[in-house]
Structure formats: C-alpha cells, structure tokens
C-alpha atoms as a PDB file:
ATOM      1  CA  UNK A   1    -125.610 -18.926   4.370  1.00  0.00           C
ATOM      2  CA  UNK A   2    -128.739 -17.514   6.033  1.00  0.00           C
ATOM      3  CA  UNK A   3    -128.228 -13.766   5.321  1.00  0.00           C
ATOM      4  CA  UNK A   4    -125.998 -14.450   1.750  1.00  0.00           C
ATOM      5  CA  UNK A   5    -129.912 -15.751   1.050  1.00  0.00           C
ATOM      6  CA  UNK A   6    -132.002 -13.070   2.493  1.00  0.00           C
ATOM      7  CA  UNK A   7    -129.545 -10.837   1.071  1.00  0.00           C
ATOM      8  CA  UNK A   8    -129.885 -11.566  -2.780  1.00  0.00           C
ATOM      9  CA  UNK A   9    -133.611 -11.862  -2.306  1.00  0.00           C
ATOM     10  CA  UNK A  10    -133.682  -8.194  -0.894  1.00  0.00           C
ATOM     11  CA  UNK A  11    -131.439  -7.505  -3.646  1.00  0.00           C
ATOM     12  CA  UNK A  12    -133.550  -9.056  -6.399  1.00  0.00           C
ATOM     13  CA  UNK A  13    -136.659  -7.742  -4.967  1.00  0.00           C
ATOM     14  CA  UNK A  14    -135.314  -4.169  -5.159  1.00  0.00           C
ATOM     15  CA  UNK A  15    -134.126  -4.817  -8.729  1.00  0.00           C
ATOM     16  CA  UNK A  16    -137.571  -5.886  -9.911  1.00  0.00           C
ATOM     17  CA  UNK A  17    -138.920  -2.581  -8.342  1.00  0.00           C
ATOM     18  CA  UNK A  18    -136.193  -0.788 -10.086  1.00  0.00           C
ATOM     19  CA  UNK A  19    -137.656  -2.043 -13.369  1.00  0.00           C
ATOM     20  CA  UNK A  20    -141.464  -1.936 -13.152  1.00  0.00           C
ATOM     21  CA  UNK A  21    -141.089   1.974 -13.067  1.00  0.00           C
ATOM     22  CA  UNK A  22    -139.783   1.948 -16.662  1.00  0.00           C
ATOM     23  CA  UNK A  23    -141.650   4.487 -18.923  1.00  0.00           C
ATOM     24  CA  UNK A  24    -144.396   3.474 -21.002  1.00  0.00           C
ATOM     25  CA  UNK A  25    -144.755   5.045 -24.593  1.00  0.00           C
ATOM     26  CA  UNK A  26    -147.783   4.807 -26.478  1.00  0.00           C
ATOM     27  CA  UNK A  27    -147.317   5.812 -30.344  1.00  0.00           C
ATOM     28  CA  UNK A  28    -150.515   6.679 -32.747  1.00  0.00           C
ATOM     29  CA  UNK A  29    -149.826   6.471 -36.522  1.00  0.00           C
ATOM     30  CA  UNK A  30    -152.388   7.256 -37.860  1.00  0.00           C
ATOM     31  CA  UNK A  31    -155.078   9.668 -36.806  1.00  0.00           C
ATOM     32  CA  UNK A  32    -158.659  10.426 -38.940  1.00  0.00           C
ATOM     33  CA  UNK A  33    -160.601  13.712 -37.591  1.00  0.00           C
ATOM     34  CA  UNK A  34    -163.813  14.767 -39.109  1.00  0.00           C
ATOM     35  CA  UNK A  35    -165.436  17.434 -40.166  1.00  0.00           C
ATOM     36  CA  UNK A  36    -166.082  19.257 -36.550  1.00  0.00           C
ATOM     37  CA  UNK A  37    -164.212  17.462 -34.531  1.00  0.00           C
ATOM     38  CA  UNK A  38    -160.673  18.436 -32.974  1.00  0.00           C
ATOM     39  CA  UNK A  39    -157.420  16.634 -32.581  1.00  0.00           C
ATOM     40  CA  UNK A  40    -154.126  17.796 -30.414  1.00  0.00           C
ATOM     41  CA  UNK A  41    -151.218  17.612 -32.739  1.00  0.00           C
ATOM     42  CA  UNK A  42    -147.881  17.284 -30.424  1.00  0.00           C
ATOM     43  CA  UNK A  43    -146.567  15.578 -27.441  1.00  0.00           C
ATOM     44  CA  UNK A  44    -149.239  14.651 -24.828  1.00  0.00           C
ATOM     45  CA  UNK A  45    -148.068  13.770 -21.264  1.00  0.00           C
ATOM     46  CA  UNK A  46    -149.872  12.588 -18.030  1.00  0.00           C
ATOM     47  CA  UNK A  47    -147.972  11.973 -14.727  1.00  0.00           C
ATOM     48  CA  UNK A  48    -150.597   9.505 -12.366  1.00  0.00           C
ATOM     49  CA  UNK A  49    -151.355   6.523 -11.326  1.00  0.00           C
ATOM     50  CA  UNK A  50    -153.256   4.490 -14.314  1.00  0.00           C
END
C-alpha cells in the first residue's frame, strides 16, 4: 500500500509539472500609435524566464 501511495503522488506531481509549462498567449486588440511614435505590426515572441 506504501509504494501504490508514493507512487501516484510521484505520478501526480509529475503531471502538475507537465501542465504548468503550458504556453501563455497574450492578445492586443486594439493598438493607438501617435504621431512619432512606432509600433511592431506581427507576431512578437520571447523565450525566458518571466
């Protein structure tokens, strides 16, 4: 019964790992530049640590 227990908790503990690496997508709708300023029109990625 012992290692049936460690077991799943290993298991659920590599499951929630599994899912806290899940891609994040941020989406802007609506963007306002001014007269001067500059805006990058396409898709922006950045691979790091937050």
């Amino acid at each position: 019964m012992t290692k049936l227990t460690r077991t799943f908790t290993t298991q659920m503990e590599a499951l929630k790992r599994h899912r806290a690496k899940a891609q994040q997508t941020v989406r802007v709708e609506r963007v306002n530049v001014e007269s001067g300023g500059q805006a990058i029109v396409g898709d922006v990625s950045h691979r790091g640590e937050g």
